[in-house]
C-alpha atoms as a PDB file:
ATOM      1  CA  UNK A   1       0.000   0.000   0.000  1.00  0.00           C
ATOM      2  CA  UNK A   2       2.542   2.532   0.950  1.00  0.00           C
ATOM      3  CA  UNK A   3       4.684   1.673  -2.369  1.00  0.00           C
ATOM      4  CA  UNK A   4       0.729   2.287  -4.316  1.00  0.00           C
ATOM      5  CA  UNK A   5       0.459   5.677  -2.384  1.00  0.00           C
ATOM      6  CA  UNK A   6       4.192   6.961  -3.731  1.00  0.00           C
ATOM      7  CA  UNK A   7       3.042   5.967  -7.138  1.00  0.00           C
ATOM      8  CA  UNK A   8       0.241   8.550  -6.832  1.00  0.00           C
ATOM      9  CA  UNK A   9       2.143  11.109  -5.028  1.00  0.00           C
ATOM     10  CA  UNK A  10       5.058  11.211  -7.610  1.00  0.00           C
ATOM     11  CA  UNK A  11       2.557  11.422 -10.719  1.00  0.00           C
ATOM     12  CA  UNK A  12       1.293  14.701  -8.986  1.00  0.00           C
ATOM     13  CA  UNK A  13       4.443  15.838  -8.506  1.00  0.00           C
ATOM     14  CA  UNK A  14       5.541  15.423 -12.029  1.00  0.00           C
ATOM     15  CA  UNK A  15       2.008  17.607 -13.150  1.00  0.00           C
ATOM     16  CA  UNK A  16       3.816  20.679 -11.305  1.00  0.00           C
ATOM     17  CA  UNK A  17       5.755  21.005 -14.451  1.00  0.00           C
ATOM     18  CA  UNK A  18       3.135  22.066 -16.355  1.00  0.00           C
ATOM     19  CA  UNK A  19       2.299  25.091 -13.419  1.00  0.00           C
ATOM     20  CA  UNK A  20       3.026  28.532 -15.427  1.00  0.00           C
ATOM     21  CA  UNK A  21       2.343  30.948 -12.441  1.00  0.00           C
ATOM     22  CA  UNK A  22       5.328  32.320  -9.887  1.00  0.00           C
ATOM     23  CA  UNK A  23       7.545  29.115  -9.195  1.00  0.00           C
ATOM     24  CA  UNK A  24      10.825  28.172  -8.608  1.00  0.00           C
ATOM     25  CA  UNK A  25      13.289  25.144  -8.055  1.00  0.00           C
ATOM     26  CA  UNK A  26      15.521  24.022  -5.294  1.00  0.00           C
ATOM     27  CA  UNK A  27      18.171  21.446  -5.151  1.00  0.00           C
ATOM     28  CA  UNK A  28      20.508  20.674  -2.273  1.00  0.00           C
ATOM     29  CA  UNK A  29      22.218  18.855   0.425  1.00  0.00           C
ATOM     30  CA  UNK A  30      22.682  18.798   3.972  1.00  0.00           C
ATOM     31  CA  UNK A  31      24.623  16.906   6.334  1.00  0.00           C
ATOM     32  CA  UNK A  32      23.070  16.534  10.215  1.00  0.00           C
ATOM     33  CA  UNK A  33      23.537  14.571  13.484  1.00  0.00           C
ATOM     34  CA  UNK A  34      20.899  13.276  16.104  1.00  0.00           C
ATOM     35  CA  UNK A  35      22.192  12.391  19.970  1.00  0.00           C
ATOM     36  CA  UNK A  36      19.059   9.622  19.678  1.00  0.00           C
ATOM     37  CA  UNK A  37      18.314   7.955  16.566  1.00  0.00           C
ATOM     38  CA  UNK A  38      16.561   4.680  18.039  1.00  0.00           C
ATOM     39  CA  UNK A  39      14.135   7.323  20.544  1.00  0.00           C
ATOM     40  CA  UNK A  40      15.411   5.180  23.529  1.00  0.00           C
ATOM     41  CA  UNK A  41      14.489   5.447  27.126  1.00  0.00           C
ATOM     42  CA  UNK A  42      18.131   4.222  27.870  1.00  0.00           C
ATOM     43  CA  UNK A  43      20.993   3.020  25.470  1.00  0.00           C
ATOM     44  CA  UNK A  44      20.662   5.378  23.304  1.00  0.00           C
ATOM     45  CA  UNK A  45      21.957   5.684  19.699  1.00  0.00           C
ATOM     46  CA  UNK A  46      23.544   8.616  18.147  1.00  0.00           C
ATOM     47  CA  UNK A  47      24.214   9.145  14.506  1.00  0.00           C
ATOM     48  CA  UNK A  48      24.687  11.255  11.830  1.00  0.00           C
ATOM     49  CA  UNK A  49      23.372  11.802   8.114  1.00  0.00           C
ATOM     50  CA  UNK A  50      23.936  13.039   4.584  1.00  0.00           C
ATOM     51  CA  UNK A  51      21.019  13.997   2.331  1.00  0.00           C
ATOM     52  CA  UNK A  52      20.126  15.310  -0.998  1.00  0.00           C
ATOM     53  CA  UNK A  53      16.775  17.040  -1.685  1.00  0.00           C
ATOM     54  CA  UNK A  54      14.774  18.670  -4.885  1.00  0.00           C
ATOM     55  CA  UNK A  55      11.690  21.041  -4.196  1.00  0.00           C
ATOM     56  CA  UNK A  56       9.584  22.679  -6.288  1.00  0.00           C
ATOM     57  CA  UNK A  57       7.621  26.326  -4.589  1.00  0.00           C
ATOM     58  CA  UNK A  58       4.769  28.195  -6.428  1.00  0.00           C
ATOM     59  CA  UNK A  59       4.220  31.382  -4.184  1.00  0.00           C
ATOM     60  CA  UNK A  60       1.566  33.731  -4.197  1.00  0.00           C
ATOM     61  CA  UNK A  61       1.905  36.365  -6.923  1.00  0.00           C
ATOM     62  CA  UNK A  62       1.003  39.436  -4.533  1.00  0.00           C
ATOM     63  CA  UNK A  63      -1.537  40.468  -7.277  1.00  0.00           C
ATOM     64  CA  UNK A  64      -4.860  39.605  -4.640  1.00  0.00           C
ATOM     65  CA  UNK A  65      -5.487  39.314  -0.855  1.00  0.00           C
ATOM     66  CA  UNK A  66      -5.616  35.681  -0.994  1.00  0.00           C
ATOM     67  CA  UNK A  67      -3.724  33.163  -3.695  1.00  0.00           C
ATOM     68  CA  UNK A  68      -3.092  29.522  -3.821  1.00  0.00           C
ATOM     69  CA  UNK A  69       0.324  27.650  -3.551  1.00  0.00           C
ATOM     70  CA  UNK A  70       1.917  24.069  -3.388  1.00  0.00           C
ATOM     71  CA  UNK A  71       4.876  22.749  -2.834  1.00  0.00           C
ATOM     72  CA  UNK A  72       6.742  19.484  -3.812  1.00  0.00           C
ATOM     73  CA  UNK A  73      10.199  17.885  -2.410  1.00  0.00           C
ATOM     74  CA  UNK A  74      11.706  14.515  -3.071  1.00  0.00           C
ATOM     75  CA  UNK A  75      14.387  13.313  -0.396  1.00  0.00           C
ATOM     76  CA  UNK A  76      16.508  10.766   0.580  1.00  0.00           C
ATOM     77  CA  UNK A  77      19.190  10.279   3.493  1.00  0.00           C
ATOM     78  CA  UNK A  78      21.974   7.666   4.177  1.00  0.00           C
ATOM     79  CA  UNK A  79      22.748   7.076   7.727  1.00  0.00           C
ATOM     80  CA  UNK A  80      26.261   6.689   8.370  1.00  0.00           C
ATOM     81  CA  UNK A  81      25.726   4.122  11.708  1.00  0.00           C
ATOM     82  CA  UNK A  82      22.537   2.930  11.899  1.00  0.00           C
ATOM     83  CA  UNK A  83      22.159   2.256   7.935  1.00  0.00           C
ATOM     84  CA  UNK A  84      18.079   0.510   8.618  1.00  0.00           C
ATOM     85  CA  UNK A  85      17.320   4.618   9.011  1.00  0.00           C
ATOM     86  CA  UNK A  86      18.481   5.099   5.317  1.00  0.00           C
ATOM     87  CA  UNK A  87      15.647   6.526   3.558  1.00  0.00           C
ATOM     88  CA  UNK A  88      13.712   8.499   0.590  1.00  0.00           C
ATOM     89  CA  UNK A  89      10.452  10.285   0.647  1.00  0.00           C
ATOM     90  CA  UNK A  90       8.147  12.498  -1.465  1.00  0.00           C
ATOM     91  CA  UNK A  91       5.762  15.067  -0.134  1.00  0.00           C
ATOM     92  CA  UNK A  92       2.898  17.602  -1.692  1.00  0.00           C
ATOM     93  CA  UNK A  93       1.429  20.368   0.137  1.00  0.00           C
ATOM     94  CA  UNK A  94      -1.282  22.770  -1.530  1.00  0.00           C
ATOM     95  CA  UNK A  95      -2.542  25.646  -0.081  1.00  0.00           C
ATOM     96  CA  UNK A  96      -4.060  28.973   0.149  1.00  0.00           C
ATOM     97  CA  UNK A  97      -2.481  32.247   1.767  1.00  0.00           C
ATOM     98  CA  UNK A  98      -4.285  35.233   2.343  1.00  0.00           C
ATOM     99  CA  UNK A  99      -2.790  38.471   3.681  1.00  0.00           C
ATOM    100  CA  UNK A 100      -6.101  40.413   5.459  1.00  0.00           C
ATOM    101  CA  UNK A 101      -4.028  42.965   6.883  1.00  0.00           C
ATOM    102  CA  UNK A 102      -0.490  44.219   5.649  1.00  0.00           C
ATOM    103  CA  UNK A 103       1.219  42.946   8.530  1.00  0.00           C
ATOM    104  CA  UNK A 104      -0.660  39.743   8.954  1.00  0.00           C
ATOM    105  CA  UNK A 105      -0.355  36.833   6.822  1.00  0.00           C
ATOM    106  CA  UNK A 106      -2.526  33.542   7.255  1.00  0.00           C
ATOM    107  CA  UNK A 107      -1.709  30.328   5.346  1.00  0.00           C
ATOM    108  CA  UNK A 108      -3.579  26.744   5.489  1.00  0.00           C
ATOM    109  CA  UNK A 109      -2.938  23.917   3.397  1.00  0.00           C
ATOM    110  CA  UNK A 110      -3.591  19.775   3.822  1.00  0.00           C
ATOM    111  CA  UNK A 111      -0.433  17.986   2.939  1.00  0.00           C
ATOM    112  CA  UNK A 112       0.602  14.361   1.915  1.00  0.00           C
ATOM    113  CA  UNK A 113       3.752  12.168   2.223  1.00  0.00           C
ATOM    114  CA  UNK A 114       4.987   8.701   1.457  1.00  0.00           C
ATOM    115  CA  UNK A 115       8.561   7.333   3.026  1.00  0.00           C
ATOM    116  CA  UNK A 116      10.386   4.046   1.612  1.00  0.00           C
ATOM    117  CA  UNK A 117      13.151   3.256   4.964  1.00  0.00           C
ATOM    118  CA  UNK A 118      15.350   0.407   4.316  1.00  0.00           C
ATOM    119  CA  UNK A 119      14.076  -0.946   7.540  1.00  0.00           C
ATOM    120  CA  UNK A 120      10.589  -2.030   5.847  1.00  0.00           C
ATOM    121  CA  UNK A 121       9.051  -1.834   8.998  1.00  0.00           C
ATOM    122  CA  UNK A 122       9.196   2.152   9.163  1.00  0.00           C
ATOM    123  CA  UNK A 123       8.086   2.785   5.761  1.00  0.00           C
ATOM    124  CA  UNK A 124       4.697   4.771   5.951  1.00  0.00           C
ATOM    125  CA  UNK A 125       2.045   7.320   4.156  1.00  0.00           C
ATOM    126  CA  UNK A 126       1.176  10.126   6.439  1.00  0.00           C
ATOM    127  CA  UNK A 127      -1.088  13.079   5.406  1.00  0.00           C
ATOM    128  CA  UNK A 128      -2.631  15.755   7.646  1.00  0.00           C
ATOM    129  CA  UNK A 129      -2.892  19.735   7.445  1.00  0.00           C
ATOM    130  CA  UNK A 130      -1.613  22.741   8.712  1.00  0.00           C
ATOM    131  CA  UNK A 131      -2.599  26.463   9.879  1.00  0.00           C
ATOM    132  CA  UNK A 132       0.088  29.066   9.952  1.00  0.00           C
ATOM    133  CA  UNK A 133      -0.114  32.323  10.905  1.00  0.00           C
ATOM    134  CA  UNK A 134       2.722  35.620  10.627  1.00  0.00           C
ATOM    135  CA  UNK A 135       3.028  38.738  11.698  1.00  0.00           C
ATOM    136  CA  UNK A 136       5.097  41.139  11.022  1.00  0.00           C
ATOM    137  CA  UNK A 137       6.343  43.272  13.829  1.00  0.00           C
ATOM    138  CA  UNK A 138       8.736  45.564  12.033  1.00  0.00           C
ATOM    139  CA  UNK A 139      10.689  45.609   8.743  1.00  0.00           C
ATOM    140  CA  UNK A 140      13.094  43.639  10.028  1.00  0.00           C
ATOM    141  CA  UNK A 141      11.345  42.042  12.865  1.00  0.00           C
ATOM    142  CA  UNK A 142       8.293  39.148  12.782  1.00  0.00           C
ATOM    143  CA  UNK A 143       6.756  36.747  14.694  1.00  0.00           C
ATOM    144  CA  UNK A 144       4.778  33.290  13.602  1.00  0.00           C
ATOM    145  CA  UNK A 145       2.249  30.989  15.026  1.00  0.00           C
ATOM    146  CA  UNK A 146       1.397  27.268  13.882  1.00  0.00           C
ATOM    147  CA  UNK A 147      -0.642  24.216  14.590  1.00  0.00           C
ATOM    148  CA  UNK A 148       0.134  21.082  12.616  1.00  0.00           C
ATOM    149  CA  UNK A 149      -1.661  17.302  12.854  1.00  0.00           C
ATOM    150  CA  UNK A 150      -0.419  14.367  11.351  1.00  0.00           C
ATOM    151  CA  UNK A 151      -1.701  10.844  10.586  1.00  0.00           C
ATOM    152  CA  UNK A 152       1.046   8.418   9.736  1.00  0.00           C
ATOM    153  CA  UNK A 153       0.274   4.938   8.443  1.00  0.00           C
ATOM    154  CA  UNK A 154       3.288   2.657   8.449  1.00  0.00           C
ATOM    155  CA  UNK A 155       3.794  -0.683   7.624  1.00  0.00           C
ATOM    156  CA  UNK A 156       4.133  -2.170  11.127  1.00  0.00           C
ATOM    157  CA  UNK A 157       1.508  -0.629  13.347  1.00  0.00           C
ATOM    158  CA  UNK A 158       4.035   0.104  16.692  1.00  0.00           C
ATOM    159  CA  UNK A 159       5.649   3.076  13.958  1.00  0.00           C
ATOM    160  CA  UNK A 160       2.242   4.289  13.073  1.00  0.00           C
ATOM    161  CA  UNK A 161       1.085   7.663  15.170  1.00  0.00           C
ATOM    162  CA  UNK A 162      -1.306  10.362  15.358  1.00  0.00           C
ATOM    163  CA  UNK A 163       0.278  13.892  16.570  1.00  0.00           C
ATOM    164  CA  UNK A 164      -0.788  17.366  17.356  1.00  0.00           C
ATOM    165  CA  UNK A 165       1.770  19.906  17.468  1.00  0.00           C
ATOM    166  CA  UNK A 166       1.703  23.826  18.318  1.00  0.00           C
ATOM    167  CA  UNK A 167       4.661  26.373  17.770  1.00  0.00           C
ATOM    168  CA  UNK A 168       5.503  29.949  18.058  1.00  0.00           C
ATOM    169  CA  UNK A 169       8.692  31.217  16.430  1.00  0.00           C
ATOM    170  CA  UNK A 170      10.441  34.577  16.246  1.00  0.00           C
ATOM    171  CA  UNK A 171      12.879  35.885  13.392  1.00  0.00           C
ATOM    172  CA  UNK A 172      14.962  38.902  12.451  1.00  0.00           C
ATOM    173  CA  UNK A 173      15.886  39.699   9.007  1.00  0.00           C
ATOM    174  CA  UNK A 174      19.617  41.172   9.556  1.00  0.00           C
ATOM    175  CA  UNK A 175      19.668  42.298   5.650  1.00  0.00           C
ATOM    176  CA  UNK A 176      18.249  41.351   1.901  1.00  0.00           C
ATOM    177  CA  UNK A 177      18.961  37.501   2.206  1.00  0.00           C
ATOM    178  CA  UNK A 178      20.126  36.516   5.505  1.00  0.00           C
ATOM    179  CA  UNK A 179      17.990  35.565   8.720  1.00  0.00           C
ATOM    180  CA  UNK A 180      17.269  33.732  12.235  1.00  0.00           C
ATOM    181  CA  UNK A 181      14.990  32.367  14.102  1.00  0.00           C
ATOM    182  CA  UNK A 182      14.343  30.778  17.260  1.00  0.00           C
ATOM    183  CA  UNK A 183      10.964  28.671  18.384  1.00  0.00           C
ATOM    184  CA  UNK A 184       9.966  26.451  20.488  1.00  0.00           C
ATOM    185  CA  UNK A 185       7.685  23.437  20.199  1.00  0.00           C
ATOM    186  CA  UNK A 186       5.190  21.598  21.820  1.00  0.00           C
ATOM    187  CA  UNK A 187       3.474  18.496  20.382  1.00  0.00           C
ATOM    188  CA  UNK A 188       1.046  15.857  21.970  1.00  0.00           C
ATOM    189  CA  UNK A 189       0.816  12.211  19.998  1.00  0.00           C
ATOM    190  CA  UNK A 190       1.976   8.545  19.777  1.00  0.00           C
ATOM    191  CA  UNK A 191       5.620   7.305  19.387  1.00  0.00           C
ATOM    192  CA  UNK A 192       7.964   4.735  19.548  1.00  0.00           C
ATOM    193  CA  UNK A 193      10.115   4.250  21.821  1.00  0.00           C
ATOM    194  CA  UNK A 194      12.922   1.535  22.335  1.00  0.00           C
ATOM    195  CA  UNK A 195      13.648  -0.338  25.272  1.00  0.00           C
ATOM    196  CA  UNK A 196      16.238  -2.629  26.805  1.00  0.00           C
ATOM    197  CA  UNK A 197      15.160  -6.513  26.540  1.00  0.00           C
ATOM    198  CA  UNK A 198      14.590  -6.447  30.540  1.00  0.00           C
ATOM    199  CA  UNK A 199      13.169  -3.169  31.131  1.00  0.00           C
ATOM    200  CA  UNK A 200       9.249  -3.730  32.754  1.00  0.00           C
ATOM    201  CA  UNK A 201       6.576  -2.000  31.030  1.00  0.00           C
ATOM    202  CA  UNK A 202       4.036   0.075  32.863  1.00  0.00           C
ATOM    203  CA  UNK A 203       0.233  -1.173  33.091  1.00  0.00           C
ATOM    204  CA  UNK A 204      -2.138   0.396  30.262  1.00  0.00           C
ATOM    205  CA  UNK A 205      -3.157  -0.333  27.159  1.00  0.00           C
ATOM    206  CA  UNK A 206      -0.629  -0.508  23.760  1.00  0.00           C
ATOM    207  CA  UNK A 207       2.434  -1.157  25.437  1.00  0.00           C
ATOM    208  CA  UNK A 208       3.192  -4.044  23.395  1.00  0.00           C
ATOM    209  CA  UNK A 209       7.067  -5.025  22.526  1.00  0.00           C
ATOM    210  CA  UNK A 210       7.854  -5.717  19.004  1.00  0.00           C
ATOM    211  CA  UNK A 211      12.032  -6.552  18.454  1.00  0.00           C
ATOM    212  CA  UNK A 212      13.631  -4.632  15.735  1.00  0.00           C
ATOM    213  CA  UNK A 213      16.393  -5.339  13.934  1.00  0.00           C
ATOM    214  CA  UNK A 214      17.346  -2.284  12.957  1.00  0.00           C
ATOM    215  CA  UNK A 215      17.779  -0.725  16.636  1.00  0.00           C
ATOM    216  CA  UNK A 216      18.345  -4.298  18.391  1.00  0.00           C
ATOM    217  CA  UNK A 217      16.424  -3.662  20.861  1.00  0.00           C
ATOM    218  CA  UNK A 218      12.268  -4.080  21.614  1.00  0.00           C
ATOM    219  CA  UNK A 219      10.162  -1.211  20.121  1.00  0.00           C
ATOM    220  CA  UNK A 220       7.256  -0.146  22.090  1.00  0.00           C
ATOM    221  CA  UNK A 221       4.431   2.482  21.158  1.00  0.00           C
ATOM    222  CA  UNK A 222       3.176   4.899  23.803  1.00  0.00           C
ATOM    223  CA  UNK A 223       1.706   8.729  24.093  1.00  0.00           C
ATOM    224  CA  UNK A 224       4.152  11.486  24.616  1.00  0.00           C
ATOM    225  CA  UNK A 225       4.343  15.183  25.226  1.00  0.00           C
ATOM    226  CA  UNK A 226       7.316  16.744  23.492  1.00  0.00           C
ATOM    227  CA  UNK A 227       8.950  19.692  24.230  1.00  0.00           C
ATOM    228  CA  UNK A 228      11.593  21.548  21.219  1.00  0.00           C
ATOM    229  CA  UNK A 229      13.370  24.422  21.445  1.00  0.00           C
ATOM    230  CA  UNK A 230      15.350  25.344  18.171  1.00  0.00           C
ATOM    231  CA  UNK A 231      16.919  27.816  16.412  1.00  0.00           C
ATOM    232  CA  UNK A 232      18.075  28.283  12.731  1.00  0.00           C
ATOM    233  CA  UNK A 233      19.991  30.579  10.434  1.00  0.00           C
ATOM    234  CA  UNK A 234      20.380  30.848   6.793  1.00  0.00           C
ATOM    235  CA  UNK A 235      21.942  33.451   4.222  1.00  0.00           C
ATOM    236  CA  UNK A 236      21.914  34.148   0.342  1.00  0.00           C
ATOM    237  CA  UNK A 237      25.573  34.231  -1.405  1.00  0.00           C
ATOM    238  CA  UNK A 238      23.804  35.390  -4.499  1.00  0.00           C
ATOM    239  CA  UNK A 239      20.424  34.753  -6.039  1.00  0.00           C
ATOM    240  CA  UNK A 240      20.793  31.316  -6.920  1.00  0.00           C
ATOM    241  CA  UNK A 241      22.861  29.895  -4.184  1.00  0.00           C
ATOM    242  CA  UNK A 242      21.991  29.552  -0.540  1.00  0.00           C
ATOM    243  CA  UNK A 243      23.282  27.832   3.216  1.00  0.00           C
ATOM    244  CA  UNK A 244      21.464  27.102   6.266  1.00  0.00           C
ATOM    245  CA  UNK A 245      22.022  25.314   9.540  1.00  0.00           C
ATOM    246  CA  UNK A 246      19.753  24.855  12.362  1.00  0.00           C
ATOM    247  CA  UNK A 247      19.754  23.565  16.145  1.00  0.00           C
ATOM    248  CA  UNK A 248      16.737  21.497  18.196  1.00  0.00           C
ATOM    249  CA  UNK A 249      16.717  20.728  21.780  1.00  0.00           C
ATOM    250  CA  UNK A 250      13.605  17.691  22.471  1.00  0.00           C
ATOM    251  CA  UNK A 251      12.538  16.645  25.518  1.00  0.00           C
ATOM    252  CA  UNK A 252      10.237  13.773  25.618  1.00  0.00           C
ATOM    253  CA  UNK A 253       8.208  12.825  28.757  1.00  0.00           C
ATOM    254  CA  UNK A 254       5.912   9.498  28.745  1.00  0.00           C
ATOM    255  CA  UNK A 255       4.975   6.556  30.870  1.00  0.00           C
ATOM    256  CA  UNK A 256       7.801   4.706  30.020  1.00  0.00           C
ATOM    257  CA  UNK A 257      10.471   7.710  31.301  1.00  0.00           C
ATOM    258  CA  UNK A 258      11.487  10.554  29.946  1.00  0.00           C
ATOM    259  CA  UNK A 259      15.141  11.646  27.591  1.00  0.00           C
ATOM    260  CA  UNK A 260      15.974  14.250  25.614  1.00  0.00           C
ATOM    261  CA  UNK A 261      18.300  14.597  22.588  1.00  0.00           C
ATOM    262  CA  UNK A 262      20.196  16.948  20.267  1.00  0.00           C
ATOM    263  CA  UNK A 263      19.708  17.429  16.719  1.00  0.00           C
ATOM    264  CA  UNK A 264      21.416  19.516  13.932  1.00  0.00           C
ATOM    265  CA  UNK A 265      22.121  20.206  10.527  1.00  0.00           C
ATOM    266  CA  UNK A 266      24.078  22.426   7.997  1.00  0.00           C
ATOM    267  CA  UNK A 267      23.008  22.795   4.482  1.00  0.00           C
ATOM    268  CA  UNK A 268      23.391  24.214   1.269  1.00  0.00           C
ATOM    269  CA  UNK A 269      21.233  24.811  -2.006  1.00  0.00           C
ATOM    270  CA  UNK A 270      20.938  25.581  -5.509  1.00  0.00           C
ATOM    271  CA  UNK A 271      17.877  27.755  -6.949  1.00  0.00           C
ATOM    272  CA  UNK A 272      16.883  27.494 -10.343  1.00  0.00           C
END
């Protein structure tokens, strides 16, 4: 099913080509690190990526008070340690923006997403939708709200989840290509988690162990609250070429215990 649902995502994406309106093409690559790959409550796993991307942005034209857009990516990743993580994925995301105020912008749009991991087990559809809103404090100055829920269907149920997530972000343009933010994060759903072989599991329902290969170690699903703080820069070297890097805290609290990890990336892209 999920290979079926990639079909059908990827034939959409190819129609963007034919899109005449305000659009533009990005290609890239980034390299990143995560303190806890495997999500574990102890013995955790920390590794680090490369990854290419394409994406494809049609943005309002400015012409009306409210316009439609979409977006398209293709991705894949090779993990350098725990190679089962390896993955590709391909995403769509229409939407309408609307701008009822000059310093107010409000943006909604559904979005879709199939992943192919070389661990089978984690390969999944999701789809969901999102509400964004902007504001825009001074020239330089602006401030952003969002809400985002996801449905993910994988192909073993214990990687499948349902997530609500809220964020508020602030960012200062320093000049004509080059900004940072920082935001922080809080999201309410299911997620696995691994475990060590003789840990005991709390009473409740859907704590059920499931060994994977890929993490050797048992993978249980449970509810979490998450907690991210992050922060991100980027710059334009000139009109086609373009770097970024960004930082997230997590903390994750749930029956089983709680941990927290480190993230990161660096990046750079290509506009066309």
């Amino acid at each position: 099913m999920v290979s079926r649902n990639i079909e059908v995502l990827l034939s959409g994406f190819l129609l963007l080509l034919s899109v005449p309106a305000i659009a533009g093409w990005e290609v890239g690559a980034k390299a990143g690190f995560d303190t806890n790959v495997n999500r574990a409550v102890d013995g955790e796993k920390s590794d680090s990526y490369l990854a290419g991307y394409a994406s494809f942005l049609r943005e309002p034209d400015g012409e009306s008070r409210c316009d439609w857009t979409v977006s398209a990516s293709v991705e894949s990743a090779a993990f350098l340690d725990v190679t089962d993580l390896t993955y590709g994925a391909i995403a769509g995301e229409p939407g309408i923006v609307c701008f009822p105020r000059w310093w107010l912008t409000v943006a909604a749009s559904p979005f879709i997403k199939g992943t192919v991991v070389k661990d089978t087990d984690q390969s999944a559809f999701s789809f969901g939708g999102k509400v964004r809103l902007r504001e825009r404090i001074r020239s330089n100055l602006y401030l952003g709200q969002y809400y985002v829920y996801t449905d993910s269907r994988a192909e073993e149920e214990t990687y499948s989840f349902t997530e609500h997530a809220a964020g508020v972000y602030f960012g200062v343009l320093w000049r004509k290509g080059m900004f940072s933010e920082v935001g922080y994060e809080f999201s309410h759903g299911d997620s696995f988690r691994t475990v060590s072989t003789t840990a005991s599991l709390p009473a409740g329902s859907g704590k059920k162990r499931r060994f994977s290969s890929a993490f050797g170690a048992d993978v249980v699903r449970e509810t979490v609250d998450r907690h991210a703080i992050s922060f991100s820069a980027g710059i334009d070297w000139t009109p086609y070429f373009t770097s970024q890097a960004g930082y997230t805290y997590t903390a994750n609290e749930g029956d089983l215990g709680s941990f927290s990890s480190h993230s990161g990336y660096v990046g750079t892209g290509y506009r066309f």
